[in-house]
Protein backbone atom coordinates (compact mmCIF):
# COMPACT_ATOMS: atom_id res chain seq x y z
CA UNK A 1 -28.58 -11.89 3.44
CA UNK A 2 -30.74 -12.19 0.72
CA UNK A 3 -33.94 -9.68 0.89
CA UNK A 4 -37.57 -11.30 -0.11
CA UNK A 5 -39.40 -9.97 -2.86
CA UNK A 6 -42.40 -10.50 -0.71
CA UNK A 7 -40.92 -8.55 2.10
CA UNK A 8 -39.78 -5.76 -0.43
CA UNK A 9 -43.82 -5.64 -1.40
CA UNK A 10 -45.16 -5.86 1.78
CA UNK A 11 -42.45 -2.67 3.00
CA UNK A 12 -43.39 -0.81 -0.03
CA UNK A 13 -47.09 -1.26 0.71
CA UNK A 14 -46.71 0.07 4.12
CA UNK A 15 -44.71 2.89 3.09
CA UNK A 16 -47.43 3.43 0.37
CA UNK A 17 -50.02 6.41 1.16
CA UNK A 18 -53.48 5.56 2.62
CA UNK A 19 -55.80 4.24 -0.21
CA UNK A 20 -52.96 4.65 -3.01
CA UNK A 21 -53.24 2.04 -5.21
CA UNK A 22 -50.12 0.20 -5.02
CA UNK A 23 -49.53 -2.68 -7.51
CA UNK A 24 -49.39 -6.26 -6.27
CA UNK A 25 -47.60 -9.07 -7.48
CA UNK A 26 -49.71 -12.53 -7.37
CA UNK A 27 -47.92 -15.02 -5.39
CA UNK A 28 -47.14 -17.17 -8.86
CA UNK A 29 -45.80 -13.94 -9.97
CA UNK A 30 -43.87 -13.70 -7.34
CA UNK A 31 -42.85 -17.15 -7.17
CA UNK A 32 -41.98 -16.63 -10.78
CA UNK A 33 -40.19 -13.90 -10.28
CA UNK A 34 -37.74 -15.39 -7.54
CA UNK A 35 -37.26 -18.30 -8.91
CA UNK A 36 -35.77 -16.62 -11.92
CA UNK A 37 -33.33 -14.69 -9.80
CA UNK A 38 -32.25 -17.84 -8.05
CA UNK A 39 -32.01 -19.76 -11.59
CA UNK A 40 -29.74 -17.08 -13.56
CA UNK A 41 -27.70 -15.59 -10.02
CA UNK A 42 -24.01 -16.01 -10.05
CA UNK A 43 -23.96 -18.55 -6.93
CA UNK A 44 -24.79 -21.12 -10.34
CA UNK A 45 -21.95 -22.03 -12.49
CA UNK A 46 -22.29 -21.30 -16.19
CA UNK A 47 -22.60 -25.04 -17.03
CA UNK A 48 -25.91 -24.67 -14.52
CA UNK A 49 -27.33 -21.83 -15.61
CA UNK A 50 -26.90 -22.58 -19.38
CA UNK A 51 -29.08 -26.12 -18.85
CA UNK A 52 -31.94 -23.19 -17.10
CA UNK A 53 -33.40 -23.58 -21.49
CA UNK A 54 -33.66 -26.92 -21.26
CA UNK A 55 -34.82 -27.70 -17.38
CA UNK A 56 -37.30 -24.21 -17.26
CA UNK A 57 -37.18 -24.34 -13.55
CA UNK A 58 -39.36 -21.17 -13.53
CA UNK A 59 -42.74 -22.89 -15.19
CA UNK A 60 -42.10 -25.77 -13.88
CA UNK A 61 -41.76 -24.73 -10.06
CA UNK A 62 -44.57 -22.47 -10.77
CA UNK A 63 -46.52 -25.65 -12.53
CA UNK A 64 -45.70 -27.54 -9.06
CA UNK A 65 -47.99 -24.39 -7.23
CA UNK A 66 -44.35 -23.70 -5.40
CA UNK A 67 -44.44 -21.11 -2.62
CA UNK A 68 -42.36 -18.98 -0.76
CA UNK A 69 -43.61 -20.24 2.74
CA UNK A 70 -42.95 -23.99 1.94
CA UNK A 71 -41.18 -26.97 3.35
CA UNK A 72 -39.78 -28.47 0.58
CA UNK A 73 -38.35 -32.33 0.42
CA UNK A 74 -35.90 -32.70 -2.39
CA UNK A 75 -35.16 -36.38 -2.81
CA UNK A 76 -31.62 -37.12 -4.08
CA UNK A 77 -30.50 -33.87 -5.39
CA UNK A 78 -27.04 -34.81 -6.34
CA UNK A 79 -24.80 -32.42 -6.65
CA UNK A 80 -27.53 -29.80 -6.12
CA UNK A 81 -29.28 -28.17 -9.66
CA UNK A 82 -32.17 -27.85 -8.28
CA UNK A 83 -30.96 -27.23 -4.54
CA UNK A 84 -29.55 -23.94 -6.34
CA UNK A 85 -32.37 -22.86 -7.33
CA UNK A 86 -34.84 -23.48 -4.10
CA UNK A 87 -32.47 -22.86 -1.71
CA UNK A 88 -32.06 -18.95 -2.10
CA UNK A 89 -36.57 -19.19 -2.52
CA UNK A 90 -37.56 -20.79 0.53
CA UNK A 91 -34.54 -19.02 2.19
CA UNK A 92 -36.74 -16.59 4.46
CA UNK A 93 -39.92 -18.10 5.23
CA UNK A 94 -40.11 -21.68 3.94
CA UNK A 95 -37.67 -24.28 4.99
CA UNK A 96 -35.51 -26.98 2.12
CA UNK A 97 -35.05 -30.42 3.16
CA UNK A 98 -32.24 -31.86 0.89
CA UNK A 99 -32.74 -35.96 1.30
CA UNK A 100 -29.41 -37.15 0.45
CA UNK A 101 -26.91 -40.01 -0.34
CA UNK A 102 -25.47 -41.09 2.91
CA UNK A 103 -21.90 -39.80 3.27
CA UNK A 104 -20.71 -43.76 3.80
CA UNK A 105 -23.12 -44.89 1.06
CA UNK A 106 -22.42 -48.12 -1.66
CA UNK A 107 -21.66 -47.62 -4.21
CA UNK A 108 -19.16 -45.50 -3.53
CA UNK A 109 -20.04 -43.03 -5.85
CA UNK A 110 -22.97 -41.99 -3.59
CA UNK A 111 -20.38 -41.06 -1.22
CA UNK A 112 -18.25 -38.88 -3.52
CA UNK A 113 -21.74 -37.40 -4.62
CA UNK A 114 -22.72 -36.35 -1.30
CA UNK A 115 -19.08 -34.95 -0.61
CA UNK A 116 -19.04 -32.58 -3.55
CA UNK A 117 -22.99 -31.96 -2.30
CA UNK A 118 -21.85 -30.77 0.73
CA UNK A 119 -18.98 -28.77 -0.51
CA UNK A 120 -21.42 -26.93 -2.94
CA UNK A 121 -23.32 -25.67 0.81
CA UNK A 122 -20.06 -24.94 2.04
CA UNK A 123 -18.68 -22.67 -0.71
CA UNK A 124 -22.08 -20.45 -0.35
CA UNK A 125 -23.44 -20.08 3.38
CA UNK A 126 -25.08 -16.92 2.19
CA UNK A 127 -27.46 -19.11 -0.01
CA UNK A 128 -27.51 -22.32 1.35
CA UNK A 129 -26.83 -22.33 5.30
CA UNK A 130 -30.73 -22.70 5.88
CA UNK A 131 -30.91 -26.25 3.93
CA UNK A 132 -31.11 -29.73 5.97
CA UNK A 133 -29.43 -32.51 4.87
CA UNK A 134 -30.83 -35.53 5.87
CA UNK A 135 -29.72 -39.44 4.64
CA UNK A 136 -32.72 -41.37 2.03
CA UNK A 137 -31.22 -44.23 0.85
CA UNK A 138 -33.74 -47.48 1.45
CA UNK A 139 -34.15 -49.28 3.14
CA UNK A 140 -31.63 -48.64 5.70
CA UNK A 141 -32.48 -44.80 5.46
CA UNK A 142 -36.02 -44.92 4.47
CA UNK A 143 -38.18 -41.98 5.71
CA UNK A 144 -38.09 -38.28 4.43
CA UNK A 145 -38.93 -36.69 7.65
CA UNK A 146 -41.76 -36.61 10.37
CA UNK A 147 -45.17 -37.05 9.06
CA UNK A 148 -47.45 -34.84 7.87
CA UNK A 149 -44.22 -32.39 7.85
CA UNK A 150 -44.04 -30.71 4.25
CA UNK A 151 -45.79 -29.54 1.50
CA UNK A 152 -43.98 -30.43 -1.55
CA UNK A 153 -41.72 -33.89 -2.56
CA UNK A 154 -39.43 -33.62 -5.66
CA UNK A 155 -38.31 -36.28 -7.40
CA UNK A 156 -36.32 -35.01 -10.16
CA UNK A 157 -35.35 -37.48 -12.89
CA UNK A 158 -34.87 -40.34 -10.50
CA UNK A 159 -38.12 -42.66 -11.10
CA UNK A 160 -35.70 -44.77 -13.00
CA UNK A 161 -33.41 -45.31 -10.41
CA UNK A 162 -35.97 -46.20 -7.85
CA UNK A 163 -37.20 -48.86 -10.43
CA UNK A 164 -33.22 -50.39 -11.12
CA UNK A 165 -33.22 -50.37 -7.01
CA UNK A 166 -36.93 -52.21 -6.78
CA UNK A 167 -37.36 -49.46 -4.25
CA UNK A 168 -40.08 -47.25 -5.92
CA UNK A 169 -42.99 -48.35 -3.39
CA UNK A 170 -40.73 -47.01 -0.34
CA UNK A 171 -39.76 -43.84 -2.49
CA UNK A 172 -43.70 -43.37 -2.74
CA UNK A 173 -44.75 -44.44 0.22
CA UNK A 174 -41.93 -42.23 2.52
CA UNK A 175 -43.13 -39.19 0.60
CA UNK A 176 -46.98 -40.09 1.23
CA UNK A 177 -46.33 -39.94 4.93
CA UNK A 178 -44.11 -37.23 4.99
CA UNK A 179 -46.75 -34.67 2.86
CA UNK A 180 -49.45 -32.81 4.92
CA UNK A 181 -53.18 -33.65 3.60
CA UNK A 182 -53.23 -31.97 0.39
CA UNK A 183 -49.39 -31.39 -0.06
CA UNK A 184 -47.80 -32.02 -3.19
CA UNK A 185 -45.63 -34.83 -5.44
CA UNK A 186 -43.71 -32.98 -7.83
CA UNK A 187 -41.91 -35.74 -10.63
CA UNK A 188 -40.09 -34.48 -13.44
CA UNK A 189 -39.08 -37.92 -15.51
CA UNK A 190 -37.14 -38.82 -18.93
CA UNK A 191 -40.41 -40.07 -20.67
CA UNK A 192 -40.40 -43.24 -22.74
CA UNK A 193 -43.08 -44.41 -25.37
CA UNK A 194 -45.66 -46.01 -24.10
CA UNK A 195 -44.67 -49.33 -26.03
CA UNK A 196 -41.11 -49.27 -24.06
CA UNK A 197 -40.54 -52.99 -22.38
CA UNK A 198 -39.94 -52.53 -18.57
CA UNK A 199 -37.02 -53.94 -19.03
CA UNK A 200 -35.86 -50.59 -21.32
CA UNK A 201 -37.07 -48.50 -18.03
CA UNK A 202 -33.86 -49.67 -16.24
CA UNK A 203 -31.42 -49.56 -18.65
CA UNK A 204 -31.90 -46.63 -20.56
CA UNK A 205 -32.96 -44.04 -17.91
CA UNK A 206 -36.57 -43.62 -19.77
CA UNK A 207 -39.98 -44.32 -17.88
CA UNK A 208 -43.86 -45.29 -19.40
CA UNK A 209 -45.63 -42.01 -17.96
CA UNK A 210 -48.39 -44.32 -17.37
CA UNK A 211 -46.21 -46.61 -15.14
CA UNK A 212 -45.38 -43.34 -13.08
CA UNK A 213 -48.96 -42.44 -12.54
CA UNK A 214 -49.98 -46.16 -12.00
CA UNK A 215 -47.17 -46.31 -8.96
CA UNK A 216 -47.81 -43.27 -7.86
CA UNK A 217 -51.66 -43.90 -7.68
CA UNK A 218 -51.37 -47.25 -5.84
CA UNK A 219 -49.81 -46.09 -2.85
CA UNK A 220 -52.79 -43.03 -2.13
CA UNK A 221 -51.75 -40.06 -4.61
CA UNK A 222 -53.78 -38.23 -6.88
CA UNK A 223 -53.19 -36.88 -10.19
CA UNK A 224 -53.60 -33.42 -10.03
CA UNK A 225 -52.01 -32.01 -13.32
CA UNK A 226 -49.63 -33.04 -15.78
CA UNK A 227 -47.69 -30.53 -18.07
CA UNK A 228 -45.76 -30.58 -21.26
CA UNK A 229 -43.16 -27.91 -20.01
CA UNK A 230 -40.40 -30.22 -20.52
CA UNK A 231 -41.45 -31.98 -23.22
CA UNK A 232 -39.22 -32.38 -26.61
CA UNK A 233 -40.21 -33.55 -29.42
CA UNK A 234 -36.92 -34.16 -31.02
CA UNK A 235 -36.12 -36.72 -28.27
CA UNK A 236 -37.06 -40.16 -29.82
CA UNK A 237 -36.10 -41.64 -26.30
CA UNK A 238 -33.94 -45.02 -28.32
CA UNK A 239 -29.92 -44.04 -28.47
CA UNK A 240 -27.16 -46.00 -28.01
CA UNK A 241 -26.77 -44.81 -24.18
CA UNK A 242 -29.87 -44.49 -23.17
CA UNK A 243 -30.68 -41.04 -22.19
CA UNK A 244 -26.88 -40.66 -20.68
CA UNK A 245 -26.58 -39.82 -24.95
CA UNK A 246 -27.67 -36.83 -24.45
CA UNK A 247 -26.93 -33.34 -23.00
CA UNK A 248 -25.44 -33.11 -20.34
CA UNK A 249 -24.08 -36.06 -20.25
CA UNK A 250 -22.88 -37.55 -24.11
CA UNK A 251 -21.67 -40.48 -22.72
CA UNK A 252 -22.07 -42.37 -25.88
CA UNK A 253 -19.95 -39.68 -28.06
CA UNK A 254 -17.32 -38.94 -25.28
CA UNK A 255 -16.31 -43.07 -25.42
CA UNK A 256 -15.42 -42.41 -29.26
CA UNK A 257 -11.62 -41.94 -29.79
CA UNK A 258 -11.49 -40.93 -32.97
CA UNK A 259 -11.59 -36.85 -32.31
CA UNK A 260 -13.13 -35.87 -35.73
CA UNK A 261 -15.93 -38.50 -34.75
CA UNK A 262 -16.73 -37.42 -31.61
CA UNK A 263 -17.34 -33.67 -32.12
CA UNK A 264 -19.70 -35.07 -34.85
CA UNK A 265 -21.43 -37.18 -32.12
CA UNK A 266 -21.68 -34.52 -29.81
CA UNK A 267 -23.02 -31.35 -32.69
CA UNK A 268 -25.72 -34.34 -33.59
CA UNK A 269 -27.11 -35.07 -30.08
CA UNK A 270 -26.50 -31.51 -28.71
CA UNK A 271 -28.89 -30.40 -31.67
CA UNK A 272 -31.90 -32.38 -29.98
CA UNK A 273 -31.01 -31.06 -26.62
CA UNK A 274 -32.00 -32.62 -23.24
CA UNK A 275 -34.59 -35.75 -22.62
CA UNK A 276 -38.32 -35.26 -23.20
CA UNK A 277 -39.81 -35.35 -19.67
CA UNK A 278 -42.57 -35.84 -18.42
CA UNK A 279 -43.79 -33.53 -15.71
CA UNK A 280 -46.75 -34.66 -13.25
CA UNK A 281 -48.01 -32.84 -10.37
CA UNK A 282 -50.03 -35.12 -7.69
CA UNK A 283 -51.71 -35.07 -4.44
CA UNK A 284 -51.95 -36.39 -1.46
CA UNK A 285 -55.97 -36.77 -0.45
CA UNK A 286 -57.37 -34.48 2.61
């Protein structure tokens, strides 16, 4: 079972001598500090923990004011990046709520998806036996839990998606109710330029950050903060694949049979590395 850094404190502190002045970790520290376990432990494939540069769970979680104590909603986590890395955090004292493809969903890729999803919780009980699965997909699955039940919604690189679906209202609106007064909206997005035609937003996985804070707004949230953590500047957000072009994906440069060709294709668009995001931390009103 894995042991709490806050528990490991809080022992040491009591095994401390009267008026000793033991050092204390602040709870980002600490946050920081776990989260950076869970991102680089060996329960993560390579593939996983090598994206860690790119996705900088460890600012960005502590950006999102995560904490150890939390319930957590992660909407559509796929086959579980991000899972890895809360999971083994909010192990001990908070509680992960993993809001999932349904098992018989359409397309059936959603199905496969969940499959390997749950197979990824099966292969590691010791990290993930604590997580609750539950089915999102609106509107036949359309609420994230009981209200006023969590502190924290992430929606990780899936504001596009919600768009192509015409569900991003519900999306919202589900994680409005399902946040206590004051809890948290955590969106990490592929970021286009502002003059990007909505049209763009659906077909090449990049979204106006303005159209993310105007949705997000209009149902009752409140932009807190918004960070350039995963921001890249090399990312001009217009290739022939959309964002799918790029790391991990390459979708564009894996479709090229020519073998000399498509290791060219894939040095280029590894050198600009993964999406620019945007990364936007709201709240839901008192």
């Amino acid at each position: 079972m894995a042991i709490r850094l806050g528990a490991l404190m809080l022992a040491a502190t009591l095994l401390a001598p009267l008026g000793s002045a033991w050092p204390q970790a602040s709870s980002e520290e600490s946050i920081r500090q776990g989260v950076r376990a869970a991102a680089e432990s060996e329960h993560r494939s390579e593939d996983n923990r090598a994206r860690n540069r790119y996705r900088h769970p460890v600012d960005t979680l502590a950006f999102f004011g995560l904490e150890h104590d939390m319930t957590v909603v992660e909407v559509w986590p796929g086959t579980g990046w991000y899972t890895e890395v809360l999971a083994p955090v909010l192990r001990e004292e908070g509680q992960l709520v993993a809001a999932a493809f349904p098992a018989d969903g359409e397309p059936a890729f959603r199905g496969r998806i969940r499959d390997a999803f749950e197979d990824k919780l099966a292969d590691h009980p010791e990290v993930f036996s604590q997580v609750q699965v539950i089915d999102f997909d609106p509107p036949e699955h359309a609420r994230l839990g009981e209200p006023s039940s969590a502190d924290m919604v992430l929606l990780s690189r899936h504001f596009h998606n919600f768009i192509d679906a015409g569900i991003t209202d519900t999306v919202l609106a589900a994680s409005r109710e399902v946040l206590r007064p004051g809890g948290i909206l955590a969106v990490v997005q592929h970021r286009a330029t502002e003059d990007a035609v909505p049209e763009a937003e659906k077909r090449t996985g990049y979204v106006r950050e303005s159209l993310v804070i105007k949705a997000a707004r209009e149902v009752g949230f409140e932009l807190a903060a918004r960070s350039e953590i995963n921001a890249n500047p090399q990312d001009t957000a217009d290739h022939p694949a959309g964002v799918w072009t790029l790391p991990p994906t390459l979708r564009y440069c894996r479709n090229k049979e020519d073998p000399d060709q498509r290791s060219q294709c894939v040095e280029k668009y590894r050198a600009i590395g993964e999406s620019d995001r945007m990364t936007l931390r709201f709240r839901k009103p008192r």
